[in-house]
Protein backbone atom coordinates (compact mmCIF):
# COMPACT_ATOMS: atom_id res chain seq x y z
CA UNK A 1 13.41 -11.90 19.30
CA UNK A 2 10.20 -10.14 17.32
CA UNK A 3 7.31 -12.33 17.47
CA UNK A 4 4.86 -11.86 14.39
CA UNK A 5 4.27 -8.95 11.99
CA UNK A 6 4.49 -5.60 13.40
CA UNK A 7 1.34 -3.83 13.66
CA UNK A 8 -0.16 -1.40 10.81
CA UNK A 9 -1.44 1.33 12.23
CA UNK A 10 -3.11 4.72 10.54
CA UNK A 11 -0.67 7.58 10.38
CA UNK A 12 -1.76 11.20 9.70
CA UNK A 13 -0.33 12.88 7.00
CA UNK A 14 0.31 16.02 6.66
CA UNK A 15 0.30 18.59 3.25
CA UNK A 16 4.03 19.67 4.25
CA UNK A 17 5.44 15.99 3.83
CA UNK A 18 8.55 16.00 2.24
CA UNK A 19 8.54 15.29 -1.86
CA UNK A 20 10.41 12.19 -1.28
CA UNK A 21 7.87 10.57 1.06
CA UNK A 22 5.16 11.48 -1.37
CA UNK A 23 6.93 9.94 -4.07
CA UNK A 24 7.37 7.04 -2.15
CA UNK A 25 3.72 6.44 -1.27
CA UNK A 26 3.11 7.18 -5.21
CA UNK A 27 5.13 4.65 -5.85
CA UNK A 28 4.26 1.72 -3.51
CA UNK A 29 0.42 2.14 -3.90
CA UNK A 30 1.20 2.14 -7.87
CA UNK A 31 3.33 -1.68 -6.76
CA UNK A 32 0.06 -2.82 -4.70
CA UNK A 33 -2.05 -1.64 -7.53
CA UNK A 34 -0.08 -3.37 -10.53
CA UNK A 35 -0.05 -6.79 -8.76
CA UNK A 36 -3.34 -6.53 -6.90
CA UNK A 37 -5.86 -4.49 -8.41
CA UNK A 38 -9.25 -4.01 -6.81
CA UNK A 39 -8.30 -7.87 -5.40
CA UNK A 40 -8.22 -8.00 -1.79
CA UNK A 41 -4.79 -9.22 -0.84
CA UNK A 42 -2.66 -10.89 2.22
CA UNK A 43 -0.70 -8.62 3.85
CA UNK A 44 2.25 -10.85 3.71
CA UNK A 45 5.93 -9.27 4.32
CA UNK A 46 4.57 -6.06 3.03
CA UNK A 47 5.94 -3.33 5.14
CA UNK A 48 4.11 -2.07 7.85
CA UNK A 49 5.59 1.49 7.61
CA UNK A 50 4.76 2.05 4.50
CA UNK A 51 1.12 0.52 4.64
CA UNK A 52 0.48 2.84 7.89
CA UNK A 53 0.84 5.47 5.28
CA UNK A 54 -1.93 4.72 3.12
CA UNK A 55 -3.76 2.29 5.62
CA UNK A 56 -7.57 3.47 6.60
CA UNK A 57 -7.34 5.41 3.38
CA UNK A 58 -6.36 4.18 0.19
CA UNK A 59 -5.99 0.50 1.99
CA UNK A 60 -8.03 -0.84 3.96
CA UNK A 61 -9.06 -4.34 5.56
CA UNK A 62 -11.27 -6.35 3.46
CA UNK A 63 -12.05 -8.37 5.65
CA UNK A 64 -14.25 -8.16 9.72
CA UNK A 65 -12.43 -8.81 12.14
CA UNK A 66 -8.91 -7.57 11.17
CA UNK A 67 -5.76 -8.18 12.47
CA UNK A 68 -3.18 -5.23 11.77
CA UNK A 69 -0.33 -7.87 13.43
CA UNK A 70 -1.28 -10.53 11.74
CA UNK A 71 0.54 -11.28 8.12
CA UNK A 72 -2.39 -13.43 6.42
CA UNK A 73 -4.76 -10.09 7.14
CA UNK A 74 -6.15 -9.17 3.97
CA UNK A 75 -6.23 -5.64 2.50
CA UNK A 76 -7.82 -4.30 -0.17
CA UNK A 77 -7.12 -0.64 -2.32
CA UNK A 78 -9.86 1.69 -1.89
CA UNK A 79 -10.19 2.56 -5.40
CA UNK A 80 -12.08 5.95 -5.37
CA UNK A 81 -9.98 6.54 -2.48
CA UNK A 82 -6.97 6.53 -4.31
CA UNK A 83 -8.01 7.88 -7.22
CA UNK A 84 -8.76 10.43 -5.34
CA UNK A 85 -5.45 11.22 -3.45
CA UNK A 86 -2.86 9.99 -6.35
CA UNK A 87 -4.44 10.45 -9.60
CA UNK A 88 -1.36 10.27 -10.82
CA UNK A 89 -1.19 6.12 -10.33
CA UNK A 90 -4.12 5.60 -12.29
CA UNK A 91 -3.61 8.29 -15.06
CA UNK A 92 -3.67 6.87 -18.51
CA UNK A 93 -0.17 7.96 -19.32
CA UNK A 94 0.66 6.64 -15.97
CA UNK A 95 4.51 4.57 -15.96
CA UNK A 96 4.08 1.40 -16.13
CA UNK A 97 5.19 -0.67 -12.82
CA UNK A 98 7.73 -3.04 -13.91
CA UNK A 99 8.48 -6.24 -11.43
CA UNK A 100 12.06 -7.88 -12.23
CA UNK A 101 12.34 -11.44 -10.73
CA UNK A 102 15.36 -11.28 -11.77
CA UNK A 103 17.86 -11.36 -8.64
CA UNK A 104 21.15 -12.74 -10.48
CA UNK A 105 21.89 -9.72 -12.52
């Protein structure tokens, strides 16, 4: 059995990703961005794979020392950073992110 969060770790990428893991990290650093802001956050269940993408970049730890297996680490958007590498997240005609709570339907 898997103790604890698994570690974030930095991952390289690369200018010949693939359009659909672009998109993806477009659209999960637009989530982080609707519901946290500049706010630092908690880590939480937030996927590690997906934060590796962005992490030492556009995230980053807000706090000294961090703990990239721990799930109450907190993290923070880079905001020039990301402006920087998806301007298309913080463009004014920019979709808006939309969370449904709603589970039932």
């Amino acid at each position: 059995m898997k103790e604890g969060a698994s570690k974030i770790v930095k991952r390289e990428r690369y200018k010949d990703r693939k359009s659909g893991d672009r998109a993806a990290d477009v659209g999960f650093l637009a989530a982080l961005w609707a519901h946290f802001g500049e706010e630092p956050f908690e880590r939480g269940n937030l996927d590690a794979g997906r934060l590796s993408w962005l992490f030492g970049r556009e995230v980053v730890p807000a706090e000294d020392p961090f703990d990239p297996a721990s799930y109450d680490a907190l993290l923070k958007i880079d905001l020039k950073r990301a402006q920087a590498a998806f301007p298309e997240v913080f463009a004014e005609d920019a979709p808006e992110v939309v969370f449904d709570d709603d589970w039932d339907d």
